[in-house]
C-alpha atoms as a PDB file:
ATOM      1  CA  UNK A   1      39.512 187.150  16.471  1.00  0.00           C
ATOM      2  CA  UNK A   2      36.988 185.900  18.491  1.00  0.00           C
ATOM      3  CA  UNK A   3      35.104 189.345  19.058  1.00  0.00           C
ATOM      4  CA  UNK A   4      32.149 188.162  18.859  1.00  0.00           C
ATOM      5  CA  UNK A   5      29.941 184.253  18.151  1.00  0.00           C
ATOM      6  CA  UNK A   6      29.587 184.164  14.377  1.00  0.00           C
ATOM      7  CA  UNK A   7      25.669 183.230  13.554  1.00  0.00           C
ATOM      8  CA  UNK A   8      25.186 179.742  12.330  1.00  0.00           C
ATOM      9  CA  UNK A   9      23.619 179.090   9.181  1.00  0.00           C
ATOM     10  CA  UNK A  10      22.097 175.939   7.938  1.00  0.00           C
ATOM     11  CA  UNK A  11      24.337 175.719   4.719  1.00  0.00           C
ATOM     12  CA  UNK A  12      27.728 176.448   7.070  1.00  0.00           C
ATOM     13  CA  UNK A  13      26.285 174.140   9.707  1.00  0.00           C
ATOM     14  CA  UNK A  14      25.590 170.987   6.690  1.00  0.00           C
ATOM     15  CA  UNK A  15      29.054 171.860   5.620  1.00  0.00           C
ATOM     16  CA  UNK A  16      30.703 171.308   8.774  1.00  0.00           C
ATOM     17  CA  UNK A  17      29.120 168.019   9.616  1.00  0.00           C
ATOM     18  CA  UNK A  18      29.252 166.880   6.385  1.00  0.00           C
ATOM     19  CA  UNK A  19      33.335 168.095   6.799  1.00  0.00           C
ATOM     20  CA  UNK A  20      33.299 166.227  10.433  1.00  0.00           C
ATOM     21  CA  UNK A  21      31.932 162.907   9.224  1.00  0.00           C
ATOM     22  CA  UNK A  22      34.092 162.640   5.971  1.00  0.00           C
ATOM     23  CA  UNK A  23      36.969 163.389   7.997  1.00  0.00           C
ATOM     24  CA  UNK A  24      36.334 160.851  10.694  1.00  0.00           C
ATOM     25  CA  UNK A  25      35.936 158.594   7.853  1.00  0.00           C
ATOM     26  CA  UNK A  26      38.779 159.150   6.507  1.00  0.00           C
ATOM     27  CA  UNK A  27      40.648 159.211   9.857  1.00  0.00           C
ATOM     28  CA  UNK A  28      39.606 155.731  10.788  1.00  0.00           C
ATOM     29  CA  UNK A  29      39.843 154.527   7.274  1.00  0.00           C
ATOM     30  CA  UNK A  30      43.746 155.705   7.426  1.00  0.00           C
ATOM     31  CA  UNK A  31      43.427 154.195  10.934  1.00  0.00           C
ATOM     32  CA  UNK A  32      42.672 150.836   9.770  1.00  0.00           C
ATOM     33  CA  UNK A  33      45.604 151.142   6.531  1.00  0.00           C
ATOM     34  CA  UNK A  34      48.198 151.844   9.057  1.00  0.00           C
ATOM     35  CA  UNK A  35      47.448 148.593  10.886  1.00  0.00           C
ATOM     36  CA  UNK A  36      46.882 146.659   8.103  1.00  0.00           C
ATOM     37  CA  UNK A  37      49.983 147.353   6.830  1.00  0.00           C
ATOM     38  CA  UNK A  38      52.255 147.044  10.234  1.00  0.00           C
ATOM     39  CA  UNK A  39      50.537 143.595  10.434  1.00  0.00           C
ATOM     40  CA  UNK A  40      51.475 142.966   7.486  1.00  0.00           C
ATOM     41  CA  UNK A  41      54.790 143.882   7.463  1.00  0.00           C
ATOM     42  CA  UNK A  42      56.046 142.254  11.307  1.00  0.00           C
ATOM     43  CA  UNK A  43      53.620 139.334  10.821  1.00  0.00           C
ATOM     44  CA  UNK A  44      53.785 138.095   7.697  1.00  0.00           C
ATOM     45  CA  UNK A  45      57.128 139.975   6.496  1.00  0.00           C
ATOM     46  CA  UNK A  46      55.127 141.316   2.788  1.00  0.00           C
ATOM     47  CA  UNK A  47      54.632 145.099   2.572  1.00  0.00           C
ATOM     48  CA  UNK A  48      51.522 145.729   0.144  1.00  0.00           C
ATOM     49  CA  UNK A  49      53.146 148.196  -2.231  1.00  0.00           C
ATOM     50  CA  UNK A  50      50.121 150.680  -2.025  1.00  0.00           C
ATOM     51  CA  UNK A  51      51.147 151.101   1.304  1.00  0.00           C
ATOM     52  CA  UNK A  52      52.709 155.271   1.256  1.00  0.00           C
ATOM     53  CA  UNK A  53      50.344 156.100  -1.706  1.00  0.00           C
ATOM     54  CA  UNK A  54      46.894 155.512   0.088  1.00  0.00           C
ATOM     55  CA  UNK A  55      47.987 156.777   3.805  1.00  0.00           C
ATOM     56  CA  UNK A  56      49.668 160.160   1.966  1.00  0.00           C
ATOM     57  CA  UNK A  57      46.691 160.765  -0.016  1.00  0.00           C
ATOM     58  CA  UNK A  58      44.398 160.419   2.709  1.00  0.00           C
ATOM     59  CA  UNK A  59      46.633 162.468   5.522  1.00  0.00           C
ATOM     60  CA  UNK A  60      46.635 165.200   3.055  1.00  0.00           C
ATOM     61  CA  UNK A  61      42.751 164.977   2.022  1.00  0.00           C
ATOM     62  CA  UNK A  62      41.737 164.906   6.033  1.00  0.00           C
ATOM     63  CA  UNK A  63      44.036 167.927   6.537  1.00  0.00           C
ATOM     64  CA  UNK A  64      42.190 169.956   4.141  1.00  0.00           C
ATOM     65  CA  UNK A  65      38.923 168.594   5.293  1.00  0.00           C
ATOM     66  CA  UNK A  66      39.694 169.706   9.015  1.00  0.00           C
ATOM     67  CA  UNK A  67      40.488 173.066   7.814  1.00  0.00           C
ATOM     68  CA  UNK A  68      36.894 173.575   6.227  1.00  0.00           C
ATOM     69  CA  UNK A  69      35.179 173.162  10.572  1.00  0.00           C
ATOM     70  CA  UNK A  70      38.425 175.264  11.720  1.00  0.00           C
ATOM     71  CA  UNK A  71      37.147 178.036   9.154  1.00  0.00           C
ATOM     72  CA  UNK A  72      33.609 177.782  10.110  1.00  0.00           C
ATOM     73  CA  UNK A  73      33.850 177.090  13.771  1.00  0.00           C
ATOM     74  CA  UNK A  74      35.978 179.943  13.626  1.00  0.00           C
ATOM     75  CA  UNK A  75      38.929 178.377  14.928  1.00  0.00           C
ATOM     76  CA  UNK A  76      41.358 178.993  12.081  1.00  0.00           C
ATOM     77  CA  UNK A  77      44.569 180.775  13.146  1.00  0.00           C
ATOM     78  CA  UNK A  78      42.901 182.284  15.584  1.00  0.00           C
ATOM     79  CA  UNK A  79      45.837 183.303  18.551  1.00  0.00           C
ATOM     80  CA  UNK A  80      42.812 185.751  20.121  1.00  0.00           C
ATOM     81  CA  UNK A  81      45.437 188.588  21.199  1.00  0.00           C
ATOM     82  CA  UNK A  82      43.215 191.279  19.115  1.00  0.00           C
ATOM     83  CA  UNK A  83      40.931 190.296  21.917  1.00  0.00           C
ATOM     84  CA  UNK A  84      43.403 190.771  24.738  1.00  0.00           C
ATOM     85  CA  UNK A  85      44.990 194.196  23.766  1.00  0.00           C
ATOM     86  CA  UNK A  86      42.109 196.039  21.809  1.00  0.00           C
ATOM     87  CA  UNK A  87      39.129 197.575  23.784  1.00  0.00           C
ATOM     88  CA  UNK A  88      35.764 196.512  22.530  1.00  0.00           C
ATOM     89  CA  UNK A  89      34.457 198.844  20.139  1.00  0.00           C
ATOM     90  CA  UNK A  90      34.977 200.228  16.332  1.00  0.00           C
ATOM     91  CA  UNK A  91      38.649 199.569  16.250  1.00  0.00           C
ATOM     92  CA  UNK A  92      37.761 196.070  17.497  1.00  0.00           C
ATOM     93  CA  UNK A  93      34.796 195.713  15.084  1.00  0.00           C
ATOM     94  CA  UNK A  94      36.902 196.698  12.175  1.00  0.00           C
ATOM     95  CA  UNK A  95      39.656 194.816  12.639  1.00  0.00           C
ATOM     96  CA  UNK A  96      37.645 191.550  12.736  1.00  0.00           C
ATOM     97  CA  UNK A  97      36.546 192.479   9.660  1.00  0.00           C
ATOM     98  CA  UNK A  98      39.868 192.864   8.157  1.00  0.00           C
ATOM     99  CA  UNK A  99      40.106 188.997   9.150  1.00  0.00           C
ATOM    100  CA  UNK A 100      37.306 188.048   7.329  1.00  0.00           C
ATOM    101  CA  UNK A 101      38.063 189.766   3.823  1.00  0.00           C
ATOM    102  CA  UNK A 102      41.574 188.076   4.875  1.00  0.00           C
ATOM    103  CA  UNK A 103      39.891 184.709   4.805  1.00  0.00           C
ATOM    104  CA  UNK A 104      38.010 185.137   1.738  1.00  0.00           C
ATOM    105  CA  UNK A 105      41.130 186.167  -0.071  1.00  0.00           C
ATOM    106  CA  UNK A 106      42.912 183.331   1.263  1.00  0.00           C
ATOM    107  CA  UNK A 107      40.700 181.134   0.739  1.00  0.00           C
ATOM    108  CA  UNK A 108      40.237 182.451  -3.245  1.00  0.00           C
ATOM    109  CA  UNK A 109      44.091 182.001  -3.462  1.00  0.00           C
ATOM    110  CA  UNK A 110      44.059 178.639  -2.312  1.00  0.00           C
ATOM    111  CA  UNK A 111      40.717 177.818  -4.582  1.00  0.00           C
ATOM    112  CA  UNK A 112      42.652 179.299  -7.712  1.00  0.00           C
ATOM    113  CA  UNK A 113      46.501 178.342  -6.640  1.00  0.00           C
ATOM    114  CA  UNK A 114      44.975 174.775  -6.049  1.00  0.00           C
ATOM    115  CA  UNK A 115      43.408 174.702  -9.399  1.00  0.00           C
ATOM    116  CA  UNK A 116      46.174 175.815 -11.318  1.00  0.00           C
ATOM    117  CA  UNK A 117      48.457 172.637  -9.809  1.00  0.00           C
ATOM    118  CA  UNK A 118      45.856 170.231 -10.137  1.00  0.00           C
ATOM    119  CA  UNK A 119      45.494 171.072 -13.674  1.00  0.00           C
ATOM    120  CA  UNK A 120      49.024 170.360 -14.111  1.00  0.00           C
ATOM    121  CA  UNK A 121      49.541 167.258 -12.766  1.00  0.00           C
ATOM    122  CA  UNK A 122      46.417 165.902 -13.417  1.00  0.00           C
ATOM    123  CA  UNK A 123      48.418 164.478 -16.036  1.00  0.00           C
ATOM    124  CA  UNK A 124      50.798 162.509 -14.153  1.00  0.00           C
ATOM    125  CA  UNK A 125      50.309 159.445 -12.396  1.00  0.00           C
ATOM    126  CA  UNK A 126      51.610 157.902  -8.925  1.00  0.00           C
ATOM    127  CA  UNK A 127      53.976 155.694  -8.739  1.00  0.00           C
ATOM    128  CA  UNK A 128      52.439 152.643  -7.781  1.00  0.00           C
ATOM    129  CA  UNK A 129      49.022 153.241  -8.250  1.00  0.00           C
ATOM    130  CA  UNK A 130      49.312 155.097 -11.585  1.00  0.00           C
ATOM    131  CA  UNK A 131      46.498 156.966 -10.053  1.00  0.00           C
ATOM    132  CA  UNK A 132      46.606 160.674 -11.057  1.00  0.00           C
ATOM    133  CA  UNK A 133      49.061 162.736  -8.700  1.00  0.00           C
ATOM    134  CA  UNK A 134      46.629 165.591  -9.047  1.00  0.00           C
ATOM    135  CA  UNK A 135      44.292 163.973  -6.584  1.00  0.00           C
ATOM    136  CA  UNK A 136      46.568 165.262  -3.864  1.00  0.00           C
ATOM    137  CA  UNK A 137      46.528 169.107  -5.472  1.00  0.00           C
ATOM    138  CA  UNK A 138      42.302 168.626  -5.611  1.00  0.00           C
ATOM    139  CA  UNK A 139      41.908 168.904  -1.838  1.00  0.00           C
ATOM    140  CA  UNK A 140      42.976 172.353  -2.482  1.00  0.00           C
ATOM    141  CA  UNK A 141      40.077 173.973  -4.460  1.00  0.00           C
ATOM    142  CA  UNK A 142      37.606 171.448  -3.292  1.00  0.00           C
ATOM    143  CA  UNK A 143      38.086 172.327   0.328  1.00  0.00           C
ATOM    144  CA  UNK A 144      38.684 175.976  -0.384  1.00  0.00           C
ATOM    145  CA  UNK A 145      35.422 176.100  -2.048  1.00  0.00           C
ATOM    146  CA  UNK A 146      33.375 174.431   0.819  1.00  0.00           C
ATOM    147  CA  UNK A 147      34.935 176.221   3.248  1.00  0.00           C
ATOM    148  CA  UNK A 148      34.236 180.004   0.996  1.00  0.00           C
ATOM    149  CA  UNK A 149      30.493 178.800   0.605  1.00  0.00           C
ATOM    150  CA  UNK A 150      30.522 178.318   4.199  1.00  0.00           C
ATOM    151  CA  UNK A 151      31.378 181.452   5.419  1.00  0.00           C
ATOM    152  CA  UNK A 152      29.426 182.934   2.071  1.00  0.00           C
ATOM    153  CA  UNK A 153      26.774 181.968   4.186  1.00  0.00           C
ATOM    154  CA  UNK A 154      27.357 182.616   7.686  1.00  0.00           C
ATOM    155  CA  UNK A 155      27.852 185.964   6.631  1.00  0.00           C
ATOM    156  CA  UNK A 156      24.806 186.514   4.723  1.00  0.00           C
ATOM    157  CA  UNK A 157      23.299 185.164   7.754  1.00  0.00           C
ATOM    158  CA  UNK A 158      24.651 188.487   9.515  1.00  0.00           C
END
């Protein structure tokens, strides 16, 4: 609900460009796999065998990272329709923040559901690499937890 701008805060603001450069990093890092390995493969007829492993990891990591901006740009699942069809006002006011104890709940199910998996497979290891699979699980809390600090703060900033 986009009722009305949600204050910036220094900590939420670090976050999100920290969140925007890793992510472009990552982005053009995957970038650069995807046409290493389609070079690879047409031109010289070799596949490296690292080549799902790295790109999946990495696809899932900048996912997570992207959510951590969409949650403190606001931007999140946000249709805007509360906007549309309630009047400004207490209704309006309350509602928006029924959507952000929503996120924080969310956000401490993801942090604690992500845990949970990436303590179990921790344990187990890729198939190529033999790196642990629970690297893919640890974008879970890790994001979950920037992204609660984040709007920790913007609300304190209230």
């Amino acid at each position: 609900m986009q009722s009305e701008p949600m204050p910036q805060s220094r900590i939420a603001a670090a976050i999100d460009r920290a969140a925007g450069t890793i992510g472009g990093l990552a982005i053009a890092t995957f970038t650069a796999i995807i046409v290493y390995v389609v070079i690879c493969r047409y031109a010289f007829s070799f596949t490296p065998r690292w080549s799902e492993e790295i790109p999946r990891l990495l696809l899932v990591w900048v996912t997570f990272i992207g959510a951590i901006s969409a949650f403190v740009r606001k931007t999140h699942l946000c249709a805007g329709l509360t906007d549309l069809i309630v009047a400004p006002g207490r209704l309006r006011t309350f509602l928006a923040l029924l959507a952000r104890i929503a996120a924080f709940l969310f956000l401490a199910v993801v942090f604690w559901s992500g845990w949970k998996i990436t303590a179990l497979t921790w344990a187990h290891e890729t198939t190529v690499l033999s790196w642990p699979a629970g690297l893919v699980y640890l974008s879970l809390p890790v994001t979950a937890a920037f992204a609660f600090v984040a709007l920790f703060a913007m609300e304190l900033r209230k």
